[in-house]
Protein backbone atom coordinates (compact mmCIF):
# COMPACT_ATOMS: atom_id res chain seq x y z
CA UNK A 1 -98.40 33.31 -23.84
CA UNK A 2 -99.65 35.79 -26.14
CA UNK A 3 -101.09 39.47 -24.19
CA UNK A 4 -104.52 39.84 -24.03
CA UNK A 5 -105.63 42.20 -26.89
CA UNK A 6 -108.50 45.03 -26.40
CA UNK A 7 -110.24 46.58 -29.77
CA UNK A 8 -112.12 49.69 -29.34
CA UNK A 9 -114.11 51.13 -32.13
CA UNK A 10 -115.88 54.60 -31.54
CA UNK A 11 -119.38 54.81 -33.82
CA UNK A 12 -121.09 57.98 -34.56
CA UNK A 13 -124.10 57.23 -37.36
CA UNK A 14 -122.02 54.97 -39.56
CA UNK A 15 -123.57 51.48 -39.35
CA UNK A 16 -122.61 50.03 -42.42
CA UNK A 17 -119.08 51.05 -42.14
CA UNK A 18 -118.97 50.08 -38.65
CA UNK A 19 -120.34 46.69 -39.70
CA UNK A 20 -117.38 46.38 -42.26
CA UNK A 21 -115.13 47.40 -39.14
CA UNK A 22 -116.18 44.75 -37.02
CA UNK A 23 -116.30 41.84 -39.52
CA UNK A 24 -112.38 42.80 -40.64
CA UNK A 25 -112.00 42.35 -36.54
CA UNK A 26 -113.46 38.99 -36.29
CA UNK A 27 -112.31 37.64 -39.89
CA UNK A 28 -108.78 37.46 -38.10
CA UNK A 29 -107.20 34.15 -37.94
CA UNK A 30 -106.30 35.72 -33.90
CA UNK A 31 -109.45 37.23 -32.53
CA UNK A 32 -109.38 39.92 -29.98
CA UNK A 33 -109.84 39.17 -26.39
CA UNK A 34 -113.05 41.81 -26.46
CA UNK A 35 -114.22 44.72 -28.85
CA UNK A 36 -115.61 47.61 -27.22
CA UNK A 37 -117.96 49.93 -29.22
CA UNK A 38 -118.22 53.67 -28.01
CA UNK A 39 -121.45 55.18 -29.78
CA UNK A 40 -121.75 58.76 -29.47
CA UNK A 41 -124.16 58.89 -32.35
CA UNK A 42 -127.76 59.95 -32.69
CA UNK A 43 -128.47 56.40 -33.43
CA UNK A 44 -128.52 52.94 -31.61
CA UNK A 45 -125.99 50.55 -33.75
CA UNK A 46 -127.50 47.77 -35.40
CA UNK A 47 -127.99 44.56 -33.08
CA UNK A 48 -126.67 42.33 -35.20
CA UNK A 49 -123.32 43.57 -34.64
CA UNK A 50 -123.27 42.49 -31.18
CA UNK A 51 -124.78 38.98 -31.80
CA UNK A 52 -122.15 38.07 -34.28
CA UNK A 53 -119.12 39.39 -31.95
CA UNK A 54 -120.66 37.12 -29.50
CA UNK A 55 -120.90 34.29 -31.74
CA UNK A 56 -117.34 34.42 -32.64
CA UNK A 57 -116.40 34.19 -28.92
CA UNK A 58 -115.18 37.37 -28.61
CA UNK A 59 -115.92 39.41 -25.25
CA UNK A 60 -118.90 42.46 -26.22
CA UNK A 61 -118.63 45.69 -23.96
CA UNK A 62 -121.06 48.79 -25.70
CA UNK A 63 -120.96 52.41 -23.96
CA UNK A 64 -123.25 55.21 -25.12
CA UNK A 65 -122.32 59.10 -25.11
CA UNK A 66 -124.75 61.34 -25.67
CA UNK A 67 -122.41 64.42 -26.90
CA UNK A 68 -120.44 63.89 -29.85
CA UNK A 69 -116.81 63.89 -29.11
CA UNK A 70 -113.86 61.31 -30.49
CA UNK A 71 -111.27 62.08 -27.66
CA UNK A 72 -114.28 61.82 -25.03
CA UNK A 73 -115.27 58.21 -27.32
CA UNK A 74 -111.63 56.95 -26.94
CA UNK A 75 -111.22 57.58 -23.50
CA UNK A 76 -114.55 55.83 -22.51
CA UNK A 77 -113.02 52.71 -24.56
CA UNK A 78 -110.09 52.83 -22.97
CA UNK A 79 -111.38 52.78 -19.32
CA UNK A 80 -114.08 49.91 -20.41
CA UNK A 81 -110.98 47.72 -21.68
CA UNK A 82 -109.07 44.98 -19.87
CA UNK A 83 -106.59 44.27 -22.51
CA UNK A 84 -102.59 44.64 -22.27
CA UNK A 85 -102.64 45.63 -25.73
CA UNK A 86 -105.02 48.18 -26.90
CA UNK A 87 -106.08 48.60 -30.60
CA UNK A 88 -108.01 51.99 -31.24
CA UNK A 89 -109.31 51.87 -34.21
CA UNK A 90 -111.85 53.85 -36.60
CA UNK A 91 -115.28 52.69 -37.24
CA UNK A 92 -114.50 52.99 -41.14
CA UNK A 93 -111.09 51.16 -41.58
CA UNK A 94 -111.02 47.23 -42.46
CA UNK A 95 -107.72 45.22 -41.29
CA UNK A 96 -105.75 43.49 -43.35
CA UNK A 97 -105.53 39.39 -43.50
CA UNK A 98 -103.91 38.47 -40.15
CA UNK A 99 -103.37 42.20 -38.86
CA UNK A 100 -104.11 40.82 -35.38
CA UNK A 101 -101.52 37.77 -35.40
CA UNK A 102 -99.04 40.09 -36.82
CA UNK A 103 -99.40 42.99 -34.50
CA UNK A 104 -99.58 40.39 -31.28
CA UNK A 105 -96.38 38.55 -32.56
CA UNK A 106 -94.38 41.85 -32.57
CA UNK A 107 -95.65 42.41 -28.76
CA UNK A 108 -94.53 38.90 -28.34
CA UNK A 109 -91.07 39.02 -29.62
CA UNK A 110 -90.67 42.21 -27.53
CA UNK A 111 -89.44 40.68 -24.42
CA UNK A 112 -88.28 43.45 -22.39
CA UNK A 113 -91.13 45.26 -23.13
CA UNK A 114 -89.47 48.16 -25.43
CA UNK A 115 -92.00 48.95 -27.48
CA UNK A 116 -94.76 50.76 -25.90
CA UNK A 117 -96.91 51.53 -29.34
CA UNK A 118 -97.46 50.53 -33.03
CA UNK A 119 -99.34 52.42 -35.71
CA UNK A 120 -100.49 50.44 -38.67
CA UNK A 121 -99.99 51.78 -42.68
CA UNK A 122 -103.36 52.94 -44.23
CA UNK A 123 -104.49 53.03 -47.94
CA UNK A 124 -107.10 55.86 -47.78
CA UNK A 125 -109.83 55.60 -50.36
CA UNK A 126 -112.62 58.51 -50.46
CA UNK A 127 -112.68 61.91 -49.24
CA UNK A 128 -108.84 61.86 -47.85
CA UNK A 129 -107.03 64.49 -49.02
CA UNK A 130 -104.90 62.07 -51.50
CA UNK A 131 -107.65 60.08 -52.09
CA UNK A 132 -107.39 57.04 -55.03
CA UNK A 133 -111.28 57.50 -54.89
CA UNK A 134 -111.61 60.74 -57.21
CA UNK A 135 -114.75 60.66 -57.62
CA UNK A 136 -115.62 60.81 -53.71
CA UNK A 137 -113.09 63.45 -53.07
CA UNK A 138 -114.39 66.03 -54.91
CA UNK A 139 -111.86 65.83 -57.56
CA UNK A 140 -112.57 65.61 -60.84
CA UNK A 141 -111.49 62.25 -62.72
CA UNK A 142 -108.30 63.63 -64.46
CA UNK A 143 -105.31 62.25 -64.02
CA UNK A 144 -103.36 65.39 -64.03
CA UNK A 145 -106.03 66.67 -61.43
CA UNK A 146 -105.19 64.25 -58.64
CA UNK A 147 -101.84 64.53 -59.00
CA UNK A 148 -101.21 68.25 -58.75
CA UNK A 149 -103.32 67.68 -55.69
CA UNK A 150 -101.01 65.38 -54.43
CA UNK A 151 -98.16 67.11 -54.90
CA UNK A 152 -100.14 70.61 -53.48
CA UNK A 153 -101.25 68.74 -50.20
CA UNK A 154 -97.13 67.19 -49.55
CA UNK A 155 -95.73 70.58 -49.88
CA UNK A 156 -98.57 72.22 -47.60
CA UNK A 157 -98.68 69.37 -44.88
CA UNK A 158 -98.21 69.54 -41.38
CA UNK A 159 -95.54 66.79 -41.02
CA UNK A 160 -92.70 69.51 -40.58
CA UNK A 161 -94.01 70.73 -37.27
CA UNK A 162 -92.92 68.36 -35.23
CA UNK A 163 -91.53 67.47 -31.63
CA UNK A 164 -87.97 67.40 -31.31
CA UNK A 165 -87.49 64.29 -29.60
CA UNK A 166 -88.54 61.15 -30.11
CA UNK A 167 -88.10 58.47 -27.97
CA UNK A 168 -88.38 55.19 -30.03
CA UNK A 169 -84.71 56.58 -31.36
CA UNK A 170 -83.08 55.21 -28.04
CA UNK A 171 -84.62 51.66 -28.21
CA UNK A 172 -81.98 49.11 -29.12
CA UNK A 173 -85.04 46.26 -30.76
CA UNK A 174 -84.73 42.57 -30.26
CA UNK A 175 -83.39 41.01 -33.61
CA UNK A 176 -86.82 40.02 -34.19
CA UNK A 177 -88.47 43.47 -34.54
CA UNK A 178 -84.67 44.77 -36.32
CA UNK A 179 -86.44 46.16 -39.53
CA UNK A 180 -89.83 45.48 -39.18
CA UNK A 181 -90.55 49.17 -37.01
CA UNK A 182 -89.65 52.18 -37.60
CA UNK A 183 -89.39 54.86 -34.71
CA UNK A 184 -92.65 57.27 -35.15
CA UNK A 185 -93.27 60.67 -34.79
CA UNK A 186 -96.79 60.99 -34.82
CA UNK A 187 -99.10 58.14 -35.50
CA UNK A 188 -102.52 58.15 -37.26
CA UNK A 189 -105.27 58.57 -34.82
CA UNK A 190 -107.88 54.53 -35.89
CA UNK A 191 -105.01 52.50 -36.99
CA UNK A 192 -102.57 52.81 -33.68
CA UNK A 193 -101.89 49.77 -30.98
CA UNK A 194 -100.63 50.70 -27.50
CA UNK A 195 -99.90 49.30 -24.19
CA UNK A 196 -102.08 50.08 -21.17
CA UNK A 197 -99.34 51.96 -19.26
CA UNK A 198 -99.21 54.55 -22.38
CA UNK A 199 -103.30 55.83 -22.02
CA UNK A 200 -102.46 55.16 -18.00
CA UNK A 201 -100.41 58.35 -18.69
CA UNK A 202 -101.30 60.37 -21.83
CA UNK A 203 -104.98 61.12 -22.08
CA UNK A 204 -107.12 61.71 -25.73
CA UNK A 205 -107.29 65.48 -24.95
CA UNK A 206 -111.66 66.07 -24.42
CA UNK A 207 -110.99 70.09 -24.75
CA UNK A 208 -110.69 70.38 -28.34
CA UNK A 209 -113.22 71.97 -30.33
CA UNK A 210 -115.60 70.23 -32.28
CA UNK A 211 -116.29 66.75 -32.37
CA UNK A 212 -112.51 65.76 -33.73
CA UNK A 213 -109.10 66.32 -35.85
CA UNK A 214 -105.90 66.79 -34.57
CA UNK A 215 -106.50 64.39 -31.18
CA UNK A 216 -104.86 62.00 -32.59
CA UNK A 217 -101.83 64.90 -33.32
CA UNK A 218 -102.04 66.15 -30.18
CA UNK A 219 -101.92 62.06 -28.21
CA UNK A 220 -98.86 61.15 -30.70
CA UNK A 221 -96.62 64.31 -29.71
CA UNK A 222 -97.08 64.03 -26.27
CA UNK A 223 -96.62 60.31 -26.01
CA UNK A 224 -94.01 60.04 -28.52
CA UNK A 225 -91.66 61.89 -26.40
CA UNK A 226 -92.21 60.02 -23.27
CA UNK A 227 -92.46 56.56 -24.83
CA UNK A 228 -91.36 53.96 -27.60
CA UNK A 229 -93.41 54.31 -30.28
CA UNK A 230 -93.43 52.61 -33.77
CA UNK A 231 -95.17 51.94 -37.19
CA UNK A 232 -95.03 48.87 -38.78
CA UNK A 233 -95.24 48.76 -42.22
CA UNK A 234 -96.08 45.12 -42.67
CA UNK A 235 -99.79 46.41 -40.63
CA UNK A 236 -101.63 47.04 -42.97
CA UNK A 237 -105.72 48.43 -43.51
CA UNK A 238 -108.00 50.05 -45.83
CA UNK A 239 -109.41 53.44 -44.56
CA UNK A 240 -112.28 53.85 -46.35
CA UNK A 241 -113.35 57.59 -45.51
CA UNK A 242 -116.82 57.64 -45.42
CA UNK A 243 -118.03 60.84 -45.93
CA UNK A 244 -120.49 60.61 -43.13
CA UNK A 245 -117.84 62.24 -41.25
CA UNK A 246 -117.38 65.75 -42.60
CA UNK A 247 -121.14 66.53 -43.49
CA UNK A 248 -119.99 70.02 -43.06
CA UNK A 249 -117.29 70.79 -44.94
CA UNK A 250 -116.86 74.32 -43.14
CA UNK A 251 -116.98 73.20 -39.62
CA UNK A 252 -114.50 70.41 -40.58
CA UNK A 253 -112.36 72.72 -41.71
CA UNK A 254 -112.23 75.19 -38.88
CA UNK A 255 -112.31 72.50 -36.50
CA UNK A 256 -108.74 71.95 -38.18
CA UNK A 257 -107.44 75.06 -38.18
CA UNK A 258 -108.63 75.24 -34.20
CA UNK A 259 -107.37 72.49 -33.02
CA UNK A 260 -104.29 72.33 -35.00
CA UNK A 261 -103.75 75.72 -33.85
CA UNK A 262 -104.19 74.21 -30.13
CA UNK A 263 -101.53 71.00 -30.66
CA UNK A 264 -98.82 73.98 -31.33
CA UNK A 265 -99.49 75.83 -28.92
CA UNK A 266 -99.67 72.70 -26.23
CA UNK A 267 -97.76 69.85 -27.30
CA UNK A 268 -94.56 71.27 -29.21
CA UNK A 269 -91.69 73.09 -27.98
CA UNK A 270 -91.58 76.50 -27.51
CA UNK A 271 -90.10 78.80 -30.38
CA UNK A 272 -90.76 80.53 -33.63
CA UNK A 273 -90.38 78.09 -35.78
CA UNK A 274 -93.19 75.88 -35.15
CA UNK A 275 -95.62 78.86 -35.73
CA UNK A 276 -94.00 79.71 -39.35
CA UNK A 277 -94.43 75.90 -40.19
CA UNK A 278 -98.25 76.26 -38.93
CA UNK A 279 -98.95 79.11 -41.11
CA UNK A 280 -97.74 77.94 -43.92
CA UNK A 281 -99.37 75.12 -43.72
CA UNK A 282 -102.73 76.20 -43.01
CA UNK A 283 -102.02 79.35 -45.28
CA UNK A 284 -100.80 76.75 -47.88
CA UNK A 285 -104.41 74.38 -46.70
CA UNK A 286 -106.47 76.97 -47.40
CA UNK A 287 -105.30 78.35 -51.19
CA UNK A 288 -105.52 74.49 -51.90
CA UNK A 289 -108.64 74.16 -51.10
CA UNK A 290 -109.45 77.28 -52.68
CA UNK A 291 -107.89 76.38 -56.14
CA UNK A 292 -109.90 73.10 -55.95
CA UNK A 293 -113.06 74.93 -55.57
CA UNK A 294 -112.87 75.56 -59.55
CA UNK A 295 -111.65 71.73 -60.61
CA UNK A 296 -113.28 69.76 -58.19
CA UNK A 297 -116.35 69.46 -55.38
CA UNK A 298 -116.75 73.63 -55.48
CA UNK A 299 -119.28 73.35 -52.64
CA UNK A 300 -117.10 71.06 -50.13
CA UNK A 301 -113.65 72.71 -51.19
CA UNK A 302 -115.07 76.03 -50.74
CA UNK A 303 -116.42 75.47 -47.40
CA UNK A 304 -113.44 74.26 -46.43
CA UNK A 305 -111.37 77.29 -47.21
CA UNK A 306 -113.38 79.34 -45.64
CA UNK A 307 -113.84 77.27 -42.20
CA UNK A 308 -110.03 77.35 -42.07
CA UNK A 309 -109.68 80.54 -43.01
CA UNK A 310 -112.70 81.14 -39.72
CA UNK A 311 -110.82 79.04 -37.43
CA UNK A 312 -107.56 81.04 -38.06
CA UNK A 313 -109.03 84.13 -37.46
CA UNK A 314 -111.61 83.03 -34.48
CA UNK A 315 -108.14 81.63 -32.59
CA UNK A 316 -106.57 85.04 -33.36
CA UNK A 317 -109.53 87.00 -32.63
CA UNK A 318 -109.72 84.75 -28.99
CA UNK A 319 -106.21 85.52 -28.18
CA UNK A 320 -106.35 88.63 -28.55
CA UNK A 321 -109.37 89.13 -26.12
CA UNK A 322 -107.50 86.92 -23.77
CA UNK A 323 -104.57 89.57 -23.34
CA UNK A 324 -107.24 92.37 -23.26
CA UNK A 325 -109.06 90.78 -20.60
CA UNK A 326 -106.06 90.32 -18.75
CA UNK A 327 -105.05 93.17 -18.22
């Protein structure tokens, strides 16, 4: 009997994408059980989007938030839901073809109940930081361009700071699942499936500054370590990017410094190391940016040099008066 299957989408002003969203959800040859929308937007979502979830059968649960706040979104979701399985997605990705079966027949064909999580594979397109969309990332349409930027944003990225253990690595899989999953790390905050008993006892962290960036960093190393996490390749979506997101190109980017600066501090093992790997990748982040402030989007790859660059020094700055004060 297959679980029952929960989809939450959090929504903040992006109607059109979450429209796309929620059509990719009920375009699957197995439906969800119910989708749950959190809005934490200025704006009501369009009605329509409710009428046709309800058409297609499919169970319609909407929360409102008035404070703007992904971890705080997720967590309403995830107390509103019923489902076994829970799918957290992003209001601007759109599944693959028969995501849902796929994903539900890998829960099925883990009968000793193993596998506590799977994260999906994502082709970004738009303002990601190896975006296919040049245009929409700032970069300017030369081929060279996009991929020095590439090759910039791998050596610079924060995948090297990362927990120690991992506890997928112990999981003997059924033959069925041999191959198809690969023991994760970290996985992407919108594209990531997990049982109930995993958000039962690791929490979307509502502290972090800003609005989001890095939650999804912060849930993955702590639950990673305590249970048996996966990505599947053959899950597939398109993560479309919209823009909408980072209006600010500043704030984004010392919400990123902030919070990634947090996720060290909280969620990795103690030691130098971790730090060294942190600054040189926000070091590296930040003359990135800064380089692509003369070949690309000058305005949004300024702003975000200098927001990390703030962020950095407001965290350093805040420590420091937290040692004063303490004494």
């Amino acid at each position: 009997m297959n679980k029952s299957i929960s989809v939450i989408v959090p929504t903040h002003d992006r109607p059109e994408s979450l429209r796309r969203a929620v059509r990719s959800v009920l375009a699957q040859s197995r439906l969800p059980d119910e989708l749950i929308i959190v809005n934490d937007g200025d704006n009501e979502i369009p009605s329509d989007i409710a009428d046709e979830v309800r058409r297609a059968g499919v169970r319609f649960i909407y929360r409102r938030r008035q404070h703007p706040s992904l971890p705080a979104s997720r967590n309403t979701g995830i107390d509103a839901s019923d489902g076994e399985i829970l799918l957290l997605l992003d209001d601007d990705v759109e599944l693959g073809r028969g995501f849902l079966a796929d994903m539900s027949a890998m829960y099925e064909a883990d009968v000793d109940c193993q596998v506590d999580g799977i994260g999906a594979v994502g082709t970004d397109l738009g303002v990601g930081l190896a975006s296919s969309d040049r245009k929409s990332a700032g970069v300017k349409n030369r081929a060279w361009s996009t991929g020095l930027w590439n090759v910039l944003v791998f050596l610079t990225a924060h995948t090297r700071w990362l927990p120690r253990r991992c506890a997928a690595r112990s999981v003997r899989l059924p033959p069925g699942l041999r191959g198809r999953l690969i023991p994760a790390k970290f996985l992407i905050g919108g594209r990531v499936s997990v049982r109930r008993r995993v958000v039962e006892a690791v929490r979307f962290n509502e502290a972090f500054f800003g609005y989001a960036v890095a939650e999804d960093r912060h849930f993955s190393y702590r639950a990673t370590q305590r249970f048996a996490m996966f990505v599947a390749p053959s899950l597939k979506l398109v993560h479309h990017c919209d823009r909408a997101s980072r209006p600010d190109s500043f704030a984004w980017g010392r919400m990123m410094a902030m919070n990634h600066i947090r996720v060290a501090a909280e969620a990795l093992e103690p030691g130098a190391g971790k730090w060294l790997l942190l600054a040189w990748d926000l070091g590296g982040m930040i003359l990135v940016h800064a380089a692509y402030a003369v070949v690309g989007d000058r305005k949004f790859h300024a702003g975000m040099a200098r927001g990390l660059l703030a962020g950095v020094l407001r965290t350093v700055a805040d420590a420091i008066k937290g040692q004063l004060c303490a004494c």
